[in-house]
Each structure stands twice: as C-alpha cells, then as structure tokens.
Protein backbone atom coordinates (compact mmCIF):
# COMPACT_ATOMS: atom_id res chain seq x y z
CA UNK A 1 291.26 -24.77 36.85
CA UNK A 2 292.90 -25.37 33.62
CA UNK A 3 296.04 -27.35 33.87
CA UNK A 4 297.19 -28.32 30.23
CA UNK A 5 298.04 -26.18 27.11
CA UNK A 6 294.52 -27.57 25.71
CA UNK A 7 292.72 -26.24 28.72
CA UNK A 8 292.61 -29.94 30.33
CA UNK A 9 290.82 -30.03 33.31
CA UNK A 10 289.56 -33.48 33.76
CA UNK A 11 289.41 -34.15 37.93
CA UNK A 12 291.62 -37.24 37.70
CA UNK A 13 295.69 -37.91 38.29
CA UNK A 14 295.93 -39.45 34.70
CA UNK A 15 295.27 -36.57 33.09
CA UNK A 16 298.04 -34.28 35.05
CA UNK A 17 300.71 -37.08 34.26
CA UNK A 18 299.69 -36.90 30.64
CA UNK A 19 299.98 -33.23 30.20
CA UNK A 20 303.60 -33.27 32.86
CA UNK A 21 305.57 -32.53 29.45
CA UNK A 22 303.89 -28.87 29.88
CA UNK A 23 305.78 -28.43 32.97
CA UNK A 24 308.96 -29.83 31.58
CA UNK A 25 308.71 -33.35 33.74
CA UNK A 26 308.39 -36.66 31.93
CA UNK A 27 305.59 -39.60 32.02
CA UNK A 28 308.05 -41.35 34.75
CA UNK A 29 308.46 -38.11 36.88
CA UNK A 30 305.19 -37.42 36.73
CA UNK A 31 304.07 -40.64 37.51
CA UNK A 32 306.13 -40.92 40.44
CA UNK A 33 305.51 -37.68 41.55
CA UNK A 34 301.18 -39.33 41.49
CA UNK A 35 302.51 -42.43 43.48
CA UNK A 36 304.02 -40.49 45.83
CA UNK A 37 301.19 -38.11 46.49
CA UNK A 38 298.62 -41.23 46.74
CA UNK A 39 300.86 -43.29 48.69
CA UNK A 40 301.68 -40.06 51.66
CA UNK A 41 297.73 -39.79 51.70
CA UNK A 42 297.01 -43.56 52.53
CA UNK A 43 299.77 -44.02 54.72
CA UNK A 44 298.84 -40.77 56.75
CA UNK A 45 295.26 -40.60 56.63
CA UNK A 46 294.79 -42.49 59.87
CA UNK A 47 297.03 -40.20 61.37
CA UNK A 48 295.57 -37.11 59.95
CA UNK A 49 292.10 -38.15 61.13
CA UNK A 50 293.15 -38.34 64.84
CA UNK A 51 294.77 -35.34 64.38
CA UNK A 52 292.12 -33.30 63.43
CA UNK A 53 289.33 -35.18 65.23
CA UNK A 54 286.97 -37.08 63.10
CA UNK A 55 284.90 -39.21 63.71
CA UNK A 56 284.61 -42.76 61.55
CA UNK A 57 281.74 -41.76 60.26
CA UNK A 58 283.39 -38.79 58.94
CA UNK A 59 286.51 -40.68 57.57
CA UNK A 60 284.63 -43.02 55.89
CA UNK A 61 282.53 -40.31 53.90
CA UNK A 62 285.39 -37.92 53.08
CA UNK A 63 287.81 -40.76 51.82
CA UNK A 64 287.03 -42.69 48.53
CA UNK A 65 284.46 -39.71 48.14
CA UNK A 66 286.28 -36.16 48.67
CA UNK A 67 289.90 -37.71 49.27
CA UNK A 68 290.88 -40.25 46.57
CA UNK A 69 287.64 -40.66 44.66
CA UNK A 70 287.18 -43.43 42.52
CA UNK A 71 287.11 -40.83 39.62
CA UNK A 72 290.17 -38.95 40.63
CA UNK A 73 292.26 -42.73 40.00
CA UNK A 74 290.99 -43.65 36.94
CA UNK A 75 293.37 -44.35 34.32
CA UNK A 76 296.29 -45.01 36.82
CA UNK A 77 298.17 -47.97 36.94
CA UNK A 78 296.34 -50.36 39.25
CA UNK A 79 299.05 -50.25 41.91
CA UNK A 80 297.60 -47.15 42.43
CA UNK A 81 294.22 -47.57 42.10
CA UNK A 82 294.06 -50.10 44.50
C-alpha cells in the first residue's frame, strides 16, 4: 500500500517518518510516534508470546524476521535499531 504523495511504499519506518508532513505531523512527531511503536513491541513481546502460546521456536522466527525485521529499521536512529 501506497503511503506517500509519491506513491512511497518502501517496507521500512524511515520512510513513513519522512513522508509524516503528508499527514500534517512533523519529523519529531513522527519519529516519536516510530519509537513508541518499536519500543510497546519489545517491551510486550514476551508477554504477547505467552499470551498467545508460542513456542521459542516460534518467537525466535517471527521476531527480527516478520516482527521488526532488520529491513523494516533501516534508516532509524540507532536507538532504535538496536
């Protein structure tokens, strides 16, 4: 899905903070808005695992490769890529 007046649709938080003028929210906003959203999904995936009944094996796969990719961080600050 298209998400900047250019038809951006580059699968990484970067490019949503870049085009966040579109939607009337500045670089800061926007960039907090990413640190927020990466910061709720580390500090509950643990919890959401339980939850739902994974297994490690299944954690392991889905994050880093489904749920915060490598590719999905690039060009963040590397607070957040960490």
């Amino acid at each position: 899905m298209a998400y900047g007046r250019n038809g951006e649709r580059a699968a990484n938080l970067a490019g949503l903070i870049d085009v966040g003028a579109t939607y009337d929210i500045d670089r800061a906003e926007a960039s907090g808005i990413v640190d927020r959203v990466v910061t709720t999904i580390r500090d509950n995936w643990d919890d959401v695992v339980d939850e739902v009944g994974l297994t490690k094996r299944q954690a392991d796969f889905l994050y880093g490769s489904r749920i915060l990719n490598p590719g999905i961080l690039d060009g963040l600050p590397a607070a957040l890529r960490r």
